[in-house]
C-alpha atoms as a PDB file:
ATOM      1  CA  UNK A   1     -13.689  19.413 -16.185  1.00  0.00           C
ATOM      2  CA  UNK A   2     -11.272  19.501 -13.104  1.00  0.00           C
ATOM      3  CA  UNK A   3     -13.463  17.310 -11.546  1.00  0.00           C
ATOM      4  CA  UNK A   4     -12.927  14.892 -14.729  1.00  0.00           C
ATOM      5  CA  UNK A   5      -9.500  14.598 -14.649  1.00  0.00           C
ATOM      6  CA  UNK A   6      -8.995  14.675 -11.111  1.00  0.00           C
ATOM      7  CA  UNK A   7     -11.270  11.217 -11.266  1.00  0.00           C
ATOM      8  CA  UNK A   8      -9.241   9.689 -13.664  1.00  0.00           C
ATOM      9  CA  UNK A   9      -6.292  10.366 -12.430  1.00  0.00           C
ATOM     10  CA  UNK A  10      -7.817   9.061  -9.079  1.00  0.00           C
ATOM     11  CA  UNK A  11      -8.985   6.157 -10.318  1.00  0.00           C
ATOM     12  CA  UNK A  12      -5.846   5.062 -12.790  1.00  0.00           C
ATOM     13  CA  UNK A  13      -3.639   5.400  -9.664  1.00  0.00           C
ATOM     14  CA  UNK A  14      -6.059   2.878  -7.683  1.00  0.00           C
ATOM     15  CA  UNK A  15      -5.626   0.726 -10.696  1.00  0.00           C
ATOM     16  CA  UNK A  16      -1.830   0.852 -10.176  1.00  0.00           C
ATOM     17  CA  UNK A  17      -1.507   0.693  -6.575  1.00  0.00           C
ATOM     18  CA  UNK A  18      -4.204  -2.764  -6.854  1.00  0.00           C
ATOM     19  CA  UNK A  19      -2.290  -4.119  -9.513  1.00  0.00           C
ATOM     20  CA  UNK A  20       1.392  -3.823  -7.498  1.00  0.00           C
ATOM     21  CA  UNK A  21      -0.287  -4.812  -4.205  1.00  0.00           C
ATOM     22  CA  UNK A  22      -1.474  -8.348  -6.212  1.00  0.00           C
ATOM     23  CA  UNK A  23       1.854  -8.664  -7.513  1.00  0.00           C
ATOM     24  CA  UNK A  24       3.474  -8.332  -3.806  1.00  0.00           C
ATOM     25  CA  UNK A  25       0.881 -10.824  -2.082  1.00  0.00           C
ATOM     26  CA  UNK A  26       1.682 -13.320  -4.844  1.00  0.00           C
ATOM     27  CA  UNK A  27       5.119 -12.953  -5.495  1.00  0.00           C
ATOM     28  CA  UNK A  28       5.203 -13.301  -1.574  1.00  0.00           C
ATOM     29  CA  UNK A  29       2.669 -16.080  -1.100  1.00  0.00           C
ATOM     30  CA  UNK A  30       4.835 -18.202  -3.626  1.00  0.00           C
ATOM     31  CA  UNK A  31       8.050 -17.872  -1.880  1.00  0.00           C
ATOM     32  CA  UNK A  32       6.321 -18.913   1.511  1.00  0.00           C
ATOM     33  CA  UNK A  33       5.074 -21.693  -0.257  1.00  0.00           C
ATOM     34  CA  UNK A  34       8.475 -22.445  -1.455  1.00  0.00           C
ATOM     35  CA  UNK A  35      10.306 -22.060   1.778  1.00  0.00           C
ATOM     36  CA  UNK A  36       7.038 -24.164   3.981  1.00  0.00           C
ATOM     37  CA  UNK A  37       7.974 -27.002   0.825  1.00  0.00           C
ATOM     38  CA  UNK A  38      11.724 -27.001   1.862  1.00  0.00           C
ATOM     39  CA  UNK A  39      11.093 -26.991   5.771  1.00  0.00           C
ATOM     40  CA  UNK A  40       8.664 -30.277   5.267  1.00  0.00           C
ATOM     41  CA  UNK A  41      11.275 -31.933   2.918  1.00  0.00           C
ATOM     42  CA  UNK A  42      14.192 -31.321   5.367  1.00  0.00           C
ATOM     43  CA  UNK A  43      12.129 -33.203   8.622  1.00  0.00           C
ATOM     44  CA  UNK A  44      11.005 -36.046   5.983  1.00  0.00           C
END
């Protein structure tokens, strides 16, 4: 049963760790694309 739980556990904080590292890259991939927008409309 340890086993069981242990798994879960394992596995749910995978889940969480996935989920925030997602939310970083885009979060952070939008404000690059953001700040690369602004740097091409200020040498237009």
């Amino acid at each position: 049963m340890k086993d069981v739980e242990i798994g879960a556990a394992g596995s749910l904080t995978m889940i969480v760790l996935c989920t925030a590292m997602v939310f970083l890259m885009r979060s952070f991939y939008k404000r690059y694309t953001r700040m690369q927008k602004r740097s091409e409309d200020e040498t237009n």
